[in-house]
N, C-alpha and C. Protein backbone atom coordinates (compact mmCIF):
# COMPACT_ATOMS: atom_id res chain seq x y z
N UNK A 1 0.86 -1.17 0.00
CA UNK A 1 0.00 0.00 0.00
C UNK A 1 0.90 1.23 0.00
N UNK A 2 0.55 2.57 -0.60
CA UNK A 2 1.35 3.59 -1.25
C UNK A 2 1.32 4.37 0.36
N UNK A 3 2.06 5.17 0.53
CA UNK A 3 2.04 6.38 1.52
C UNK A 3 0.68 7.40 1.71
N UNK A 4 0.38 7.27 0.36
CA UNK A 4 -0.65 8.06 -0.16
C UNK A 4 -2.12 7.45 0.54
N UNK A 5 -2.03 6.27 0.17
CA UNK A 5 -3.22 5.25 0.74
C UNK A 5 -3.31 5.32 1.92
N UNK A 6 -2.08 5.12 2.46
CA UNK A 6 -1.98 5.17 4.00
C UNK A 6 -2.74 6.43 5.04
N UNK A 7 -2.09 7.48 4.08
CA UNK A 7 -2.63 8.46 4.60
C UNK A 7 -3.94 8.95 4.71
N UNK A 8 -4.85 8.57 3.42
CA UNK A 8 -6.29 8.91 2.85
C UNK A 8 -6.60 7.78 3.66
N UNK A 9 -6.11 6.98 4.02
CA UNK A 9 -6.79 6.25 4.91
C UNK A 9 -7.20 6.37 6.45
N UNK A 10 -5.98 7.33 7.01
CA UNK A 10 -5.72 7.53 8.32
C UNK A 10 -6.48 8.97 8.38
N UNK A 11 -6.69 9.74 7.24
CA UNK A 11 -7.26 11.12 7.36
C UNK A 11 -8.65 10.52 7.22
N UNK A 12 -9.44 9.75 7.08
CA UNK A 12 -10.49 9.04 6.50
C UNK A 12 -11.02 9.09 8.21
N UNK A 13 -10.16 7.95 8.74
CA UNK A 13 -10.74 7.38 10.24
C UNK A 13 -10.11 8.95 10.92
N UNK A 14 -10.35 10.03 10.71
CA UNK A 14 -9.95 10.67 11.61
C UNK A 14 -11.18 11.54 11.70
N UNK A 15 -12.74 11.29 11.74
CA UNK A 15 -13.87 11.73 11.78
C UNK A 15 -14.11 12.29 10.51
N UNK A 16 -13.30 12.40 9.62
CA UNK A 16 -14.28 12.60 7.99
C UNK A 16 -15.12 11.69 7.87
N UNK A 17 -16.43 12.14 7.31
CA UNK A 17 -17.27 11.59 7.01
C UNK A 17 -17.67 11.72 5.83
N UNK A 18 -18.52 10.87 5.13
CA UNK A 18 -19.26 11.12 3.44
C UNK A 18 -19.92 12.29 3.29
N UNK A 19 -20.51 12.33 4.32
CA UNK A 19 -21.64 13.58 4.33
C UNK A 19 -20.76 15.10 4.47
N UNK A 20 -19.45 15.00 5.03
CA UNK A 20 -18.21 16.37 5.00
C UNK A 20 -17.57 15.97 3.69
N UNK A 21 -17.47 15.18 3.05
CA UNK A 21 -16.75 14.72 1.82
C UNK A 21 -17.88 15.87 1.02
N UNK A 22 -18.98 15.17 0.78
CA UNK A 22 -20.17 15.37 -0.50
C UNK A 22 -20.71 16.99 -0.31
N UNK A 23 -20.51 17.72 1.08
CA UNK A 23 -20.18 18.49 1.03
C UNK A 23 -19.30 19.65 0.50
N UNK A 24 -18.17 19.78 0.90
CA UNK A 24 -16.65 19.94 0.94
C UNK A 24 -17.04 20.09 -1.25
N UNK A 25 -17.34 18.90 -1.67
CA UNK A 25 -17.46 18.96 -2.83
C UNK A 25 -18.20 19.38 -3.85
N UNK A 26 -19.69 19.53 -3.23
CA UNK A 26 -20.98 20.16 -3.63
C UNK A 26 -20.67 21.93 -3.72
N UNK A 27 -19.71 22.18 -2.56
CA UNK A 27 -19.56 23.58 -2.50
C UNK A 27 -18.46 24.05 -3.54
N UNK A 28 -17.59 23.28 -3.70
CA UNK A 28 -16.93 23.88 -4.67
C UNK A 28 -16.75 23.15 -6.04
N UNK A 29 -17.80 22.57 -6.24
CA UNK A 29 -18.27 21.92 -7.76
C UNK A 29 -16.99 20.98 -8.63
N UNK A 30 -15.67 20.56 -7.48
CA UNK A 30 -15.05 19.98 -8.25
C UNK A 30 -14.37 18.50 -7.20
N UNK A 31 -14.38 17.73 -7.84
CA UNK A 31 -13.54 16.87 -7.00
C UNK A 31 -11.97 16.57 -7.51
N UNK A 32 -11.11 17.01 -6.59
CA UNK A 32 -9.62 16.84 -6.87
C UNK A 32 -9.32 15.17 -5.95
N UNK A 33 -8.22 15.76 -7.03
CA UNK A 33 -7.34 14.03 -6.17
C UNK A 33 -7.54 13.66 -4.74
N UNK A 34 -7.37 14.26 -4.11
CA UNK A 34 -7.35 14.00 -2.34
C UNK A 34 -8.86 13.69 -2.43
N UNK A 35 -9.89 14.31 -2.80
CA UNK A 35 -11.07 14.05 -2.74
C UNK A 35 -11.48 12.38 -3.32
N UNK A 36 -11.07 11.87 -4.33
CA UNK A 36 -11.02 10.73 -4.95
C UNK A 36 -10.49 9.30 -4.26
N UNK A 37 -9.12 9.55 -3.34
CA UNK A 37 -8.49 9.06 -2.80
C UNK A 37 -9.70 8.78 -1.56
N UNK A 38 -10.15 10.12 -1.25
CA UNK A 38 -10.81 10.08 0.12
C UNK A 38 -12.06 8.87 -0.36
N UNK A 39 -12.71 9.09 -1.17
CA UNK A 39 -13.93 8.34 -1.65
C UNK A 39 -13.46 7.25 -1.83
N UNK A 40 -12.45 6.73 -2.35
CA UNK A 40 -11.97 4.93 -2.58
C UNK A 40 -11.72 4.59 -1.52
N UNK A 41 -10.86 5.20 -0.19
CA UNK A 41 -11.05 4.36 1.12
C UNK A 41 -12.10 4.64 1.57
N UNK A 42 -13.22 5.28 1.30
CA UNK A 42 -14.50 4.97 1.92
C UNK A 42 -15.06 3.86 1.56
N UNK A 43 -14.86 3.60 0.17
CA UNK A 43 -15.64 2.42 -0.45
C UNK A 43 -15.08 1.27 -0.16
N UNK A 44 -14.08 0.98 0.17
CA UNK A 44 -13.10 -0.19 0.80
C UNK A 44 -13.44 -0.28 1.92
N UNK A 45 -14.17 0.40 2.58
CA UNK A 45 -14.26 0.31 4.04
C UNK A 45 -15.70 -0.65 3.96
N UNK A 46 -15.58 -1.88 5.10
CA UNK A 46 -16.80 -2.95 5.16
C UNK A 46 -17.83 -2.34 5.37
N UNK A 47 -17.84 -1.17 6.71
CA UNK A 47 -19.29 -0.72 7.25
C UNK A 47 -19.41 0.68 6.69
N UNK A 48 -19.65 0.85 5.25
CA UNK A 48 -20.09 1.85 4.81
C UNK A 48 -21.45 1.98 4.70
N UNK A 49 -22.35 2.64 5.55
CA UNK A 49 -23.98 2.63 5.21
C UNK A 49 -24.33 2.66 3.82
N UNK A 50 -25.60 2.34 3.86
CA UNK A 50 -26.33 2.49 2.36
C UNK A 50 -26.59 3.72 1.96
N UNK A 51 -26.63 4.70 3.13
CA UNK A 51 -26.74 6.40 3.05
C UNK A 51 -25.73 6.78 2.44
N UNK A 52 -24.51 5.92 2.69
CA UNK A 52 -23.13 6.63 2.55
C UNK A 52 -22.89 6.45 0.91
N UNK A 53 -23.26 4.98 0.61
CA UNK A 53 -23.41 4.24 -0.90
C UNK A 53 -24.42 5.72 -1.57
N UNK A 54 -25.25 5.52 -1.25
CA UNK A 54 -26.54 6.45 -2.16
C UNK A 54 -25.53 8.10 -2.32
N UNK A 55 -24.96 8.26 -1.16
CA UNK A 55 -24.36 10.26 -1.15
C UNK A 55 -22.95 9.42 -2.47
N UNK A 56 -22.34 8.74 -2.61
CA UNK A 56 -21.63 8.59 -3.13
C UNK A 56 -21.89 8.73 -4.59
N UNK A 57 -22.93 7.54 -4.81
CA UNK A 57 -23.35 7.63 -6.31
C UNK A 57 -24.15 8.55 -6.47
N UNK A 58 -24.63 9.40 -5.89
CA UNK A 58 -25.12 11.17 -6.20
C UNK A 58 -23.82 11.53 -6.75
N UNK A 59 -22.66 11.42 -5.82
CA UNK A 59 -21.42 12.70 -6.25
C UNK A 59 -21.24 12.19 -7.94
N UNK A 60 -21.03 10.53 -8.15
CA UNK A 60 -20.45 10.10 -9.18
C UNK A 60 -21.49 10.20 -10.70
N UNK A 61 -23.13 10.04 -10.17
CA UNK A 61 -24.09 10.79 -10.66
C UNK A 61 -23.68 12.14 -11.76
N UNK A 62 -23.70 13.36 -10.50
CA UNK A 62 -23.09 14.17 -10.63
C UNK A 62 -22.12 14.68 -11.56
N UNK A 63 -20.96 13.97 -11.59
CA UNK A 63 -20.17 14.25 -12.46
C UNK A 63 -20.50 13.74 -13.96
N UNK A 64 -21.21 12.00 -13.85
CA UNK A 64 -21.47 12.04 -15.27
C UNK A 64 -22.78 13.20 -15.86
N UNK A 65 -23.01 14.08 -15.30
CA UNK A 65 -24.32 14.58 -16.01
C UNK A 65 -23.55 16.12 -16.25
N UNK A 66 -22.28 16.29 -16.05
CA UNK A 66 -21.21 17.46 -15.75
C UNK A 66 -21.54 18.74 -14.79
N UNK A 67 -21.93 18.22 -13.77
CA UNK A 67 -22.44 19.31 -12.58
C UNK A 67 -21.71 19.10 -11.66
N UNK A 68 -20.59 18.25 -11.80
CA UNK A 68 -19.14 18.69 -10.93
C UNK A 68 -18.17 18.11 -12.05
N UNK A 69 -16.87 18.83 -11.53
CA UNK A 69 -16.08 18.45 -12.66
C UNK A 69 -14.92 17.26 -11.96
N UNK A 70 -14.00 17.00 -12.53
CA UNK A 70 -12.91 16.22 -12.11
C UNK A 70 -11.55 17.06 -12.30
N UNK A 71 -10.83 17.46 -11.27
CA UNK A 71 -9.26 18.38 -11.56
C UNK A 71 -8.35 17.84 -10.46
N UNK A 72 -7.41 17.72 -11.29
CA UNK A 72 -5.95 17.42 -10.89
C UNK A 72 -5.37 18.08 -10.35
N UNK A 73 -5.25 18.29 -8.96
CA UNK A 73 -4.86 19.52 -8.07
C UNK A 73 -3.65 18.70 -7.16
């Protein structure tokens, strides 16, 4: 596992939540890397609610309909 993983993982369990993620992202209409990273260890994670599943595929929703974008920051 990368440093990177490690970390999005450890910033993950450090009270971020989906609902501060889908936020965080709704407000500024783009999801960057750290944001992406953040969303794949959510989805790896066993006890992700179905709330958390549904805010997710809104964000990914979202982007395919181009009402958020994707940037490399």
């Amino acid at each position: 596992m990368s440093n990177l993983s490690l970390y999005t993982l450890a910033f993950a369990s450090q009270g971020q939540t989906v609902a501060e993620l889908v936020f965080q992202v709704c407000r500024t209409g783009t999801i960057d890397y750290h944001h992406r990273q953040l969303l794949r260890s959510f989805l790896l994670q066993e006890h992700l609610t179905e709330e958390d599943h549904t805010a997710i595929d809104r964000l990914l929703y979202a982007v395919r309909r181009g009402w958020l974008q994707m940037v490399d920051e």
